[in-house]
N, C-alpha and C. Protein backbone atom coordinates (compact mmCIF):
# COMPACT_ATOMS: atom_id res chain seq x y z
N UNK A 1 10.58 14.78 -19.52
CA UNK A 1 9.84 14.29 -18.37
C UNK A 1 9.39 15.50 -17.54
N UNK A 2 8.22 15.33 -16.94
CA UNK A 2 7.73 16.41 -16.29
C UNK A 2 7.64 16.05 -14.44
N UNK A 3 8.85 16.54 -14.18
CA UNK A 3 8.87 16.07 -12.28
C UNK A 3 7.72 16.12 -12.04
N UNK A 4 7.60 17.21 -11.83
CA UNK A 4 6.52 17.77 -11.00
C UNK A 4 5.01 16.68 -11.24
N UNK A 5 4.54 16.38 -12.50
CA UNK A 5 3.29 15.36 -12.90
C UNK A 5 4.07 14.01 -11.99
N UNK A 6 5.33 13.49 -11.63
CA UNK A 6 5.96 12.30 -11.92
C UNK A 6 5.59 12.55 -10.24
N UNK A 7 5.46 13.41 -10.01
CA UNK A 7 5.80 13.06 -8.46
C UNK A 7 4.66 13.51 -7.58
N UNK A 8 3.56 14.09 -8.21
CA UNK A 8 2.67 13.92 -7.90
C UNK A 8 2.04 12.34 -8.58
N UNK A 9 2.56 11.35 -9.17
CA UNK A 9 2.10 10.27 -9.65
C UNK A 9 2.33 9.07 -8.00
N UNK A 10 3.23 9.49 -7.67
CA UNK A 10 4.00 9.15 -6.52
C UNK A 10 3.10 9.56 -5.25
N UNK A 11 2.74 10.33 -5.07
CA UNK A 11 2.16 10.91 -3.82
C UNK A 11 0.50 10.35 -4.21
N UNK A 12 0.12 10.59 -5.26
CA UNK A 12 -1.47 9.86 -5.23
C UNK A 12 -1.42 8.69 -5.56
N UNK A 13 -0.72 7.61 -6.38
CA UNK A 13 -0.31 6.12 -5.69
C UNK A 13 -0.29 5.75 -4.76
N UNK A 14 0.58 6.38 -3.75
CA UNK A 14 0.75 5.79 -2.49
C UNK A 14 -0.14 5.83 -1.86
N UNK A 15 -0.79 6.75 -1.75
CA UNK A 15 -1.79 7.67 -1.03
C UNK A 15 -2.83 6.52 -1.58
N UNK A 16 -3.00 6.78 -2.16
CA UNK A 16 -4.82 5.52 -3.23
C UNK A 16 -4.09 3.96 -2.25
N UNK A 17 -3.15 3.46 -2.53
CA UNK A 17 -2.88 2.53 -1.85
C UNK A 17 -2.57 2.26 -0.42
N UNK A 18 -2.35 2.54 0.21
CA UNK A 18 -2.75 3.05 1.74
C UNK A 18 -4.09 2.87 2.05
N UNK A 19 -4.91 3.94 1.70
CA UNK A 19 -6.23 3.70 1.25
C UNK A 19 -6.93 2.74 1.24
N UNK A 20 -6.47 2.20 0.28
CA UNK A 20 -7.04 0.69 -0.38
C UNK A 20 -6.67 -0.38 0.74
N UNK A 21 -5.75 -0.33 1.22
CA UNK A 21 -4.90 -1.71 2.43
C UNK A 21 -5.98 -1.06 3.88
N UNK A 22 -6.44 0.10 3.87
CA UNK A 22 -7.10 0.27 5.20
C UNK A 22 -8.15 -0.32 4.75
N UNK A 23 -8.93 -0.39 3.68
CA UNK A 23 -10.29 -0.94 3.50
C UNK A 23 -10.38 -2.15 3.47
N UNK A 24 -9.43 -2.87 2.86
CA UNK A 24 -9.18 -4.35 2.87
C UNK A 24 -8.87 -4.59 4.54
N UNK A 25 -8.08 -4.27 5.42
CA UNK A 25 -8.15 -4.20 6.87
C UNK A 25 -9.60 -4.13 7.43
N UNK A 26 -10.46 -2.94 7.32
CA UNK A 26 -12.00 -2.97 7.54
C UNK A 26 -12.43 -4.16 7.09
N UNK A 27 -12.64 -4.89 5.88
CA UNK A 27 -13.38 -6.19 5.25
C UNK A 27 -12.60 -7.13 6.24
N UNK A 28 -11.01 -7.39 6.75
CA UNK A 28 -10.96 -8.31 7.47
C UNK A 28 -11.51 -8.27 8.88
N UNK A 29 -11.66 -7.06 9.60
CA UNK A 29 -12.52 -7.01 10.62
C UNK A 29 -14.01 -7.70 10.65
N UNK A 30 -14.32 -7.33 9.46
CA UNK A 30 -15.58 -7.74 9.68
C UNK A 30 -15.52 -9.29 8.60
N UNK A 31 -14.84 -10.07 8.95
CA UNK A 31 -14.79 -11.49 8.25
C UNK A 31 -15.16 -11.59 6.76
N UNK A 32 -14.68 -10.65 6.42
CA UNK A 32 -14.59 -10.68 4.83
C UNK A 32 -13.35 -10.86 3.74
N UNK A 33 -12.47 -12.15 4.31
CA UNK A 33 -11.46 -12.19 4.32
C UNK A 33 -11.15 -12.65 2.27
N UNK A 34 -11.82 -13.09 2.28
CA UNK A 34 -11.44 -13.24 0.35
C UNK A 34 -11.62 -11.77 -0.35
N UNK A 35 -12.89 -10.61 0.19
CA UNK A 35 -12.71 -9.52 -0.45
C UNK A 35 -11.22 -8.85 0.18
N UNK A 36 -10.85 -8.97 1.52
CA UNK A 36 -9.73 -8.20 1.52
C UNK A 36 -8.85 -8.75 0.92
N UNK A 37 -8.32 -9.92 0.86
CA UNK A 37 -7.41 -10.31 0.13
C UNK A 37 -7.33 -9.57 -1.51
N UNK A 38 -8.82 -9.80 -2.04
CA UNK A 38 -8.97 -8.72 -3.50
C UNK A 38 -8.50 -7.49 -3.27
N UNK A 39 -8.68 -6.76 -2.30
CA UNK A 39 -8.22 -5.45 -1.47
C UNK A 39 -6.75 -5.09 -1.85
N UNK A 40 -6.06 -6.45 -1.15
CA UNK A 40 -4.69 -5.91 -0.84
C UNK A 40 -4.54 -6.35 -2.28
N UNK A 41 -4.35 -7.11 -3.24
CA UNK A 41 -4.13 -6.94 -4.19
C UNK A 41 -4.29 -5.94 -5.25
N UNK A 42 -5.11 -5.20 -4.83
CA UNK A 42 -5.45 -4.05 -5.74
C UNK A 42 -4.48 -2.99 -4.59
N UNK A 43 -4.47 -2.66 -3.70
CA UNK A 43 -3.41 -1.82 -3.27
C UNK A 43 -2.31 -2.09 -3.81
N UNK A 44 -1.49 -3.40 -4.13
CA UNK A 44 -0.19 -3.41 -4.21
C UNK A 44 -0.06 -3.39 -5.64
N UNK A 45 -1.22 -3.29 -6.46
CA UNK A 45 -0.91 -3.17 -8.12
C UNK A 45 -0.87 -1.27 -8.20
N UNK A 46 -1.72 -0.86 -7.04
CA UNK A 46 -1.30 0.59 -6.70
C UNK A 46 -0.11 1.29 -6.76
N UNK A 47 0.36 0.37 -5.72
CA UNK A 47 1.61 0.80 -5.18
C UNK A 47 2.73 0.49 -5.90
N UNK A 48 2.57 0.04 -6.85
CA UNK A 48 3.66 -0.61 -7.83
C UNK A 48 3.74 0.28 -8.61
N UNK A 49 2.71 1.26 -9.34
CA UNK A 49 2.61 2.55 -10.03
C UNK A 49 3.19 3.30 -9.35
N UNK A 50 2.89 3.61 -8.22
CA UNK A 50 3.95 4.90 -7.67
C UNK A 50 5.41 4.43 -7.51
N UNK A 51 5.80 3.19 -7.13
CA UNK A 51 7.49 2.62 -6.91
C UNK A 51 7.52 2.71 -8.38
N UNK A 52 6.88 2.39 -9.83
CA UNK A 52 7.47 2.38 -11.21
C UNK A 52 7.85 3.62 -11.35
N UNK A 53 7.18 4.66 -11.00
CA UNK A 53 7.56 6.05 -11.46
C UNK A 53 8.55 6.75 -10.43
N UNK A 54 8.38 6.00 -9.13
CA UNK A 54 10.03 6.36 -8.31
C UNK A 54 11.46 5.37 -8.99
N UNK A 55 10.99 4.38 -9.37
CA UNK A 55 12.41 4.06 -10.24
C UNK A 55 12.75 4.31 -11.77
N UNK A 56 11.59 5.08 -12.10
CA UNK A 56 11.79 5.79 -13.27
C UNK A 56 12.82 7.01 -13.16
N UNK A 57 12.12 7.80 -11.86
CA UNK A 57 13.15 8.92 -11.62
C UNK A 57 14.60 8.72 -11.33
N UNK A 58 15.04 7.64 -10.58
CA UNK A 58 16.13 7.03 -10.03
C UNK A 58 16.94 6.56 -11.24
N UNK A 59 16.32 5.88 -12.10
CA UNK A 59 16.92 5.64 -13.81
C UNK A 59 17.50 7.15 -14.34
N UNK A 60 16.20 8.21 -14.17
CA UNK A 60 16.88 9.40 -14.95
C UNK A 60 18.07 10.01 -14.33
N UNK A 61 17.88 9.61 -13.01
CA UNK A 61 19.15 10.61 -12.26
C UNK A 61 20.77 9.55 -12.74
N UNK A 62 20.36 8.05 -12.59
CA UNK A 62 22.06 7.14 -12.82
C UNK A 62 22.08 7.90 -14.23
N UNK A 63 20.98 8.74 -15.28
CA UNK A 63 21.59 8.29 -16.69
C UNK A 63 21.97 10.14 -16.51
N UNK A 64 22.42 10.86 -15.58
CA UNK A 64 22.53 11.52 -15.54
C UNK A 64 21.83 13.06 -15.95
N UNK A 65 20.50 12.65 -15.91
CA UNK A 65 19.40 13.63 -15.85
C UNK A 65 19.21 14.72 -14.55
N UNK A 66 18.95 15.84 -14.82
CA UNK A 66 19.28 16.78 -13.32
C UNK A 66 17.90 16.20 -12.44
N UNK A 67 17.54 15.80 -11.79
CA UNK A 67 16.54 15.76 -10.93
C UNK A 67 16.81 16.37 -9.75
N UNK A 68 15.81 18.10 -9.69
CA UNK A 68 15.90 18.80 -8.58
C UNK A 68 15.49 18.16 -7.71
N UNK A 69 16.26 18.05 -6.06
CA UNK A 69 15.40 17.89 -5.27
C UNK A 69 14.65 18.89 -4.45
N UNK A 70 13.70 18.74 -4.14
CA UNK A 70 12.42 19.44 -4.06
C UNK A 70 12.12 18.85 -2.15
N UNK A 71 11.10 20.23 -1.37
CA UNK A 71 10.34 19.32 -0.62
C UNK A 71 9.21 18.87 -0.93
N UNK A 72 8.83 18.43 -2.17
CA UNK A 72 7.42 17.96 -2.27
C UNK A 72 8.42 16.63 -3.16
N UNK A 73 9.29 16.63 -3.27
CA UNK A 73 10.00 15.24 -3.97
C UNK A 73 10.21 14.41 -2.42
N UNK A 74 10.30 15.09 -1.85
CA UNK A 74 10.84 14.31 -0.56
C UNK A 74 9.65 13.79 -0.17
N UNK A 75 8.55 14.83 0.05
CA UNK A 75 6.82 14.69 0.56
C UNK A 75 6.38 13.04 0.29
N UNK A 76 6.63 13.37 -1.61
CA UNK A 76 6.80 12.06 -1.99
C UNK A 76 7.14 11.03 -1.51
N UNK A 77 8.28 10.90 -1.52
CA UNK A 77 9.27 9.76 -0.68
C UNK A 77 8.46 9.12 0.21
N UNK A 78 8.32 10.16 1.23
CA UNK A 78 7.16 10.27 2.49
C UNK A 78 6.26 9.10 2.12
N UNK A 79 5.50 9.63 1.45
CA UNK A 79 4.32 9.30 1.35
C UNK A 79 4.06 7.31 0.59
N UNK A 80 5.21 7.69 -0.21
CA UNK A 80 5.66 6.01 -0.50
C UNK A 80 5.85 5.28 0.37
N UNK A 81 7.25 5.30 1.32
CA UNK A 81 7.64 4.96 2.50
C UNK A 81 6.24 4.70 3.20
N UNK A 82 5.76 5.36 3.35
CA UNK A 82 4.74 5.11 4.47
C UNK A 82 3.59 4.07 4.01
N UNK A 83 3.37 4.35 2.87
CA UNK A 83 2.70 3.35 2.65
C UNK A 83 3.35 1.84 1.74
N UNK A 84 3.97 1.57 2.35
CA UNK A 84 4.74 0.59 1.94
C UNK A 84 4.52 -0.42 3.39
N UNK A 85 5.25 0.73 4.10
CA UNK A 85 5.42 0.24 6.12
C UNK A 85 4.29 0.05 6.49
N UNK A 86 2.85 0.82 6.16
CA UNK A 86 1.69 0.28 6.47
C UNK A 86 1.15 -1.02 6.23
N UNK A 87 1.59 -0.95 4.81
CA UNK A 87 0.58 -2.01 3.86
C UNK A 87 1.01 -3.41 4.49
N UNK A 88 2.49 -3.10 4.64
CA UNK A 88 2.70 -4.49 5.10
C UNK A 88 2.81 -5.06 6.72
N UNK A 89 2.20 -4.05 7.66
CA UNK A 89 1.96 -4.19 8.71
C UNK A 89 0.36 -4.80 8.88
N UNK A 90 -0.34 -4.13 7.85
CA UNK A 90 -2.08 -4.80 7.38
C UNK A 90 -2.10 -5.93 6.76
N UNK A 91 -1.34 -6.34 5.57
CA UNK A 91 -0.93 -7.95 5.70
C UNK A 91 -1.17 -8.72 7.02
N UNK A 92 0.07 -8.32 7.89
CA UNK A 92 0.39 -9.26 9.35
C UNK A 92 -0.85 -8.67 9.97
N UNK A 93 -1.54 -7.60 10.33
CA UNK A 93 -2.64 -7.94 10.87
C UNK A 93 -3.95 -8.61 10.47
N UNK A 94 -4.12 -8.37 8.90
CA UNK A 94 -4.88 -9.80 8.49
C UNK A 94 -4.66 -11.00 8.75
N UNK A 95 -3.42 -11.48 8.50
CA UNK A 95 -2.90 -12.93 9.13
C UNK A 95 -3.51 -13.17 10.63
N UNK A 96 -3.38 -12.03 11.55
CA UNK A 96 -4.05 -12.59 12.57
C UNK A 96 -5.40 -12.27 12.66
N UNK A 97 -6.44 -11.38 12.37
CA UNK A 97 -7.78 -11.78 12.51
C UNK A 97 -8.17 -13.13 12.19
N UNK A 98 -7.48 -13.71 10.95
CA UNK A 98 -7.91 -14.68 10.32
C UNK A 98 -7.76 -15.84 10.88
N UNK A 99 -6.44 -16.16 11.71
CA UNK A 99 -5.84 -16.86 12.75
C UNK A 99 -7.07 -16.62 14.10
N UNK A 100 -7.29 -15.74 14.14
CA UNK A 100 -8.23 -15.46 15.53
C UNK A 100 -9.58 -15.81 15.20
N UNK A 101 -10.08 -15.62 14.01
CA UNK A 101 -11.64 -16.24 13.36
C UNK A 101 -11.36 -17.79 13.44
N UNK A 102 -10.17 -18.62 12.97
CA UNK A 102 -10.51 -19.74 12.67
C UNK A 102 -10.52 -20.65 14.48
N UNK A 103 -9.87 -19.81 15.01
CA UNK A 103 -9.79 -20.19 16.70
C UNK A 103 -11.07 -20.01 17.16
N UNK A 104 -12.17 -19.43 16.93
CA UNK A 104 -13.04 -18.46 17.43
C UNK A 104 -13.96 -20.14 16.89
N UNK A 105 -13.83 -20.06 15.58
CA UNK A 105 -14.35 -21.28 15.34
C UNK A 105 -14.05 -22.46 15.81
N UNK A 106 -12.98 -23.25 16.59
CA UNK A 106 -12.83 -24.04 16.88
C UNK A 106 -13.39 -24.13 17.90
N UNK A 107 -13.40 -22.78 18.81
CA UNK A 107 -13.93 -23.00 20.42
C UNK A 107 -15.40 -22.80 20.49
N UNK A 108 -16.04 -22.16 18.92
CA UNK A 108 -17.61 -22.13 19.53
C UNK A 108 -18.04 -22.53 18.28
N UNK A 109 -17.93 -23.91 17.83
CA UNK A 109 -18.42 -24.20 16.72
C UNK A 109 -19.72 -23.71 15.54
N UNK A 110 -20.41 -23.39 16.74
CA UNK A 110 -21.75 -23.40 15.88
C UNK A 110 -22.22 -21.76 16.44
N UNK A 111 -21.41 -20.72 16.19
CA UNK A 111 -21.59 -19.46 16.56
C UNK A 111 -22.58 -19.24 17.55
N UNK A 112 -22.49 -19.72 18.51
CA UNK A 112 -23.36 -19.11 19.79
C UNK A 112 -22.64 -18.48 20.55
């Protein structure tokens, strides 16, 4: 296994997915709520590549493989973590634009 490729697999996953959950956030701003939903789904098939290859590493270390730690292993970490805590903070703020569009509609029916 090659850390170093494995964990840069980790840092541009997360990173691409993050990414991806801010753009799907932009499409729900602007009432494009079925493409973001496509959005966040494609972030979290993202983000599932970088968590497969962080529990790949976590497998090599229980089977007793040396895995140096590094600060760019940690960077990593980072960079997962964070986009994990984002993604699912852009979820709950989609929930409410969408909540706030369908209100928006109730009180001015016919967009004036």
């Amino acid at each position: 296994m090659n850390l170093e490729s494995e964990i840069f697999s980790i840092i541009s996953n997360g990173g691409d997915a993050r990414a991806i959950a801010y753009e799907a956030l932009q499409l729900a701003y602007e009432k494009k709520f079925d493409l973001s939903k496509e959005k966040m789904c494609e972030a979290h098939n993202t983000l599932n590549k970088a968590h497969n290859t962080q529990t790949k590493l976590i497998q090599a270390e229980l089977n007793n493989e040396k895995i140096d730690m590094s600060l760019l292993l940690v960077h990593a970490q980072d960079h997962l973590m964070t986009a994990i805590s984002e993604m699912s903070l852009i979820e709950q703020m989609i929930k409410i634009l969408e909540r706030i569009d369908k209100l928006e509609q109730m009180v001015n029916p016919g967009g004036k």
